[in-house]
N, C-alpha and C. Protein backbone atom coordinates (compact mmCIF):
# COMPACT_ATOMS: atom_id res chain seq x y z
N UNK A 1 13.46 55.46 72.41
CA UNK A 1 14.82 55.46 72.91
C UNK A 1 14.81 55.60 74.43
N UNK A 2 14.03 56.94 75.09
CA UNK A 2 13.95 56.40 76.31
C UNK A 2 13.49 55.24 77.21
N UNK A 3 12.91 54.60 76.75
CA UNK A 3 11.71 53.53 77.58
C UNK A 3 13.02 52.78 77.45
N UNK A 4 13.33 52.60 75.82
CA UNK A 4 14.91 51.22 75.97
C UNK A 4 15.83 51.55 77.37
N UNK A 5 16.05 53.03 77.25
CA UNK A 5 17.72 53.27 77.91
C UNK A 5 16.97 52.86 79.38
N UNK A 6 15.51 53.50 79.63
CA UNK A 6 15.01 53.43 81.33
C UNK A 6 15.03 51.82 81.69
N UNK A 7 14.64 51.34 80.76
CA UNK A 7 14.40 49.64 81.11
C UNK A 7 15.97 48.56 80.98
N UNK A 8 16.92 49.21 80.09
CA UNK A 8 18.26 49.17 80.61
C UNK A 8 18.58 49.16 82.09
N UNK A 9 18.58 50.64 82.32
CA UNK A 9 19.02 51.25 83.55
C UNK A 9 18.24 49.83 84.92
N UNK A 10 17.20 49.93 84.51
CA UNK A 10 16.31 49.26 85.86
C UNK A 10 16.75 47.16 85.54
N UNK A 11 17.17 46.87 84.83
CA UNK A 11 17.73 45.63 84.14
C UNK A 11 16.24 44.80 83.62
N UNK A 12 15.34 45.39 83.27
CA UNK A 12 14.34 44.84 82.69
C UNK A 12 14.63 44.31 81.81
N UNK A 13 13.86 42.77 81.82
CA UNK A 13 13.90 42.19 80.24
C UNK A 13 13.47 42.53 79.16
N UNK A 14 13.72 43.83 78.73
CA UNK A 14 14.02 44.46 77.48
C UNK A 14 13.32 43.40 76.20
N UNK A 15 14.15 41.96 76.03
CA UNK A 15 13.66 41.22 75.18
C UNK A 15 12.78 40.70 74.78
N UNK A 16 11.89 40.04 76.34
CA UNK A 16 11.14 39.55 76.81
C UNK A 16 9.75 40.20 76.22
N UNK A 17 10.11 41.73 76.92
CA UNK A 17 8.87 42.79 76.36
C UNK A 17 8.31 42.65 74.79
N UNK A 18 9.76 42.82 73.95
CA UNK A 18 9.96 42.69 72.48
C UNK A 18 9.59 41.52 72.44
N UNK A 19 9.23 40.64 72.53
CA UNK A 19 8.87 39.18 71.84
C UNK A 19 7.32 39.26 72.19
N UNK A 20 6.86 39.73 73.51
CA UNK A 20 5.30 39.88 74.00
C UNK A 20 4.57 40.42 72.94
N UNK A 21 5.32 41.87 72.36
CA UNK A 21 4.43 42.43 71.95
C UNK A 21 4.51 42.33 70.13
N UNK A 22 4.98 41.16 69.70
CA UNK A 22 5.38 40.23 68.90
C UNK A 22 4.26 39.85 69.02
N UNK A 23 4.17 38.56 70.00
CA UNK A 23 2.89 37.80 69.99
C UNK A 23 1.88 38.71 70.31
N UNK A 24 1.79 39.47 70.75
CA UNK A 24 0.49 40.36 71.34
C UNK A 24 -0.43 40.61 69.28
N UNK A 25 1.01 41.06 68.78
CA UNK A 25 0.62 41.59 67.21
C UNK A 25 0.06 40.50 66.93
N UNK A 26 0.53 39.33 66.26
CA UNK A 26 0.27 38.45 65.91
C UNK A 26 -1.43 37.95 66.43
N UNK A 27 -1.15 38.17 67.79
CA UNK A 27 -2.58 37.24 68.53
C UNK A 27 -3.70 38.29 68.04
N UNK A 28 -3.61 39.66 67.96
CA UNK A 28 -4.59 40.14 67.48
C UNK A 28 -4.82 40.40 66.37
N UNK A 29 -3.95 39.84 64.76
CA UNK A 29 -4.60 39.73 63.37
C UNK A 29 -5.13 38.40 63.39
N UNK A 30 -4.88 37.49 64.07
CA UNK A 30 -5.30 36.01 63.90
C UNK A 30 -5.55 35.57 64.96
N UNK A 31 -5.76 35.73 66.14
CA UNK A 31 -5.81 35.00 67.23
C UNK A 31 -7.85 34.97 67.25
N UNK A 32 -7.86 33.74 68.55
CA UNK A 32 -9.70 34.07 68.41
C UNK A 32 -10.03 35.15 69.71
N UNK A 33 -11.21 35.57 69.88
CA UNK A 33 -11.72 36.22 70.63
C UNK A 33 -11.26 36.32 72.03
N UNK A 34 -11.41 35.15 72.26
CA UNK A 34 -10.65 34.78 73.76
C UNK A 34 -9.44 35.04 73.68
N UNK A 35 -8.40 34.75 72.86
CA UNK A 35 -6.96 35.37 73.02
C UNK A 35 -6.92 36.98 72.93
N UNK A 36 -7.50 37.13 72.09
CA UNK A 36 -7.27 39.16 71.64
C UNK A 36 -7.86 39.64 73.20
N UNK A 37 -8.99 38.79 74.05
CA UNK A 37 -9.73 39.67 75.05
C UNK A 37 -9.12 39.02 76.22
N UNK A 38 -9.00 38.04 76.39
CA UNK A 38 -7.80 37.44 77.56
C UNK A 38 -6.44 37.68 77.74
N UNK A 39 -5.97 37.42 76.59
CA UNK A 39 -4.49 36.50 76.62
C UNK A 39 -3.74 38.43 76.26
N UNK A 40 -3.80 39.21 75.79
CA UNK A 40 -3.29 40.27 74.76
C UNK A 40 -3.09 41.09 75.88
N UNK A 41 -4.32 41.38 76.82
CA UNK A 41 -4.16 42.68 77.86
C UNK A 41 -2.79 42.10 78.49
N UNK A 42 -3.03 40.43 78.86
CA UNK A 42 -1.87 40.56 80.11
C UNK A 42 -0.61 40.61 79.29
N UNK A 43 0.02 40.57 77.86
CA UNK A 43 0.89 40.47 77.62
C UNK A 43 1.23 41.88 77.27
N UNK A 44 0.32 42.32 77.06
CA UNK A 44 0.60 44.14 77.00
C UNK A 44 1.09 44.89 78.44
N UNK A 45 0.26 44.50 79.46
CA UNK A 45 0.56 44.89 80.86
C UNK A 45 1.48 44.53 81.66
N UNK A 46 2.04 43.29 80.57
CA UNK A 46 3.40 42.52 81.76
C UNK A 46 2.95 41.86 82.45
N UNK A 47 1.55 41.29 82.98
CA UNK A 47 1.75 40.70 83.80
C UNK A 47 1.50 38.72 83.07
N UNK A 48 1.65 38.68 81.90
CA UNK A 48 2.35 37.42 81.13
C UNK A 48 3.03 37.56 79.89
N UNK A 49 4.03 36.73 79.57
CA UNK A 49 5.19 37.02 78.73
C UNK A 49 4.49 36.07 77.32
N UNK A 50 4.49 36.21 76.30
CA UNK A 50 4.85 35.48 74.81
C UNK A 50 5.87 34.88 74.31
N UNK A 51 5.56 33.93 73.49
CA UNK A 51 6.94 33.48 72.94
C UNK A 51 6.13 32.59 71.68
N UNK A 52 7.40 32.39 70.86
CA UNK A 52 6.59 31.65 69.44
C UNK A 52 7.92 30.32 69.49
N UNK A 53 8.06 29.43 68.38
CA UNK A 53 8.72 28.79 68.33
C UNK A 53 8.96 28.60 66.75
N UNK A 54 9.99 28.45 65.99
CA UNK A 54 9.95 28.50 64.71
C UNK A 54 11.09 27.65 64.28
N UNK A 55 11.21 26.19 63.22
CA UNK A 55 12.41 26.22 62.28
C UNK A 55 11.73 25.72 61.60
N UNK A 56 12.55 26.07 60.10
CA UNK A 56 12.43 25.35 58.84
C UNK A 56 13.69 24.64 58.11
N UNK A 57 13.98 23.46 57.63
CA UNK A 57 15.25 22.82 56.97
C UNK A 57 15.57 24.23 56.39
N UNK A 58 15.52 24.97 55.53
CA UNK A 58 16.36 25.84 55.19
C UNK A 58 16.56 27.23 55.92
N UNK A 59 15.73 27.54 56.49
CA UNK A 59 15.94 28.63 57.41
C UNK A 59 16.51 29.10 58.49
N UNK A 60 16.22 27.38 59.16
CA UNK A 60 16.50 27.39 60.72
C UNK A 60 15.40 28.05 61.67
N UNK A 61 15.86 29.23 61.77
CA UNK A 61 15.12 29.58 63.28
C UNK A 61 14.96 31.19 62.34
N UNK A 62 15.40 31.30 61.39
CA UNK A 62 15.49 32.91 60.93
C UNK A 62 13.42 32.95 60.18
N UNK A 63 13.22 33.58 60.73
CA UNK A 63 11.86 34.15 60.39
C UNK A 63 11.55 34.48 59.13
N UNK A 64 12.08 35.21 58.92
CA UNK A 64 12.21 36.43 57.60
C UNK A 64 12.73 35.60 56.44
N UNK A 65 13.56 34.39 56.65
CA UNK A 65 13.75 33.69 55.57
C UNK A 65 12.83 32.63 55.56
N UNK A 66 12.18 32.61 55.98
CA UNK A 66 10.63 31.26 55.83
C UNK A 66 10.24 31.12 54.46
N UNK A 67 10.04 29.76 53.90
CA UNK A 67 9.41 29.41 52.83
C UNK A 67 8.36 29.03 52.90
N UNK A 68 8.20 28.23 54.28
CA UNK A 68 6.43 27.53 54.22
C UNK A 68 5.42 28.42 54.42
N UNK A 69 4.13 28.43 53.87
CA UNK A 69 3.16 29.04 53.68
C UNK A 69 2.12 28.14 53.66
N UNK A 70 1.01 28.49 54.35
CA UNK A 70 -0.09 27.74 54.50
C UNK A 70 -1.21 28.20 53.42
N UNK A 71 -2.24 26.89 53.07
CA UNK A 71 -3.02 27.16 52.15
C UNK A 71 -4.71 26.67 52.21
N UNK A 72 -5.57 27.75 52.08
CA UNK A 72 -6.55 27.01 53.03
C UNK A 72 -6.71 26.38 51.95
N UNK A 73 -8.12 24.33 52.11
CA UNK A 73 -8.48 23.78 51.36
C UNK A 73 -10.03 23.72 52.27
N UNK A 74 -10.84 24.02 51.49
CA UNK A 74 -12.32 24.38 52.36
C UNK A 74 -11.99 24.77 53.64
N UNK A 75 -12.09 23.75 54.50
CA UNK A 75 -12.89 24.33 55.32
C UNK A 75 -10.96 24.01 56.48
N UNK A 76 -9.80 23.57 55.66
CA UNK A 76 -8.90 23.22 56.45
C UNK A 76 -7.79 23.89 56.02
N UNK A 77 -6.70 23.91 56.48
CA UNK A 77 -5.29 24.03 55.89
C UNK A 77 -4.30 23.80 55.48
């Protein structure tokens, strides 16, 4: 609650942060080596932002209602 209200107060992109550390999660259950050891510090430190991109015909843009699911076949998906 404080960090929100301080980063309010100072007009930080609040959102921006929240979506980084979105991808930050993401990049480090699945991402490769080079992302978790490159790409993760700077999005943790601020000094680069994340972003994903998402729709599905029935979902739209809502996440949480996603149907597609990937399936590995050997050695692909």
């Amino acid at each position: 609650v404080v960090l929100n209200e301080e980063m309010q107060l100072a007009r930080a992109p609040i959102d921006a942060m929240a979506v980084s550390i979105v991808v930050a999660s993401i990049l480090l259950e699945h991402g490769s080596d080079h992302l978790k050891t490159e790409v993760v510090p700077r999005l943790l430190d601020g000094s680069a932002l994340g972003c994903f991109g998402y729709s599905e015909p029935e979902s739209g843009s809502d996440v949480a209602a996603a149907k597609t699911k990937a399936e590995r076949d050997g050695d692909e998906w």
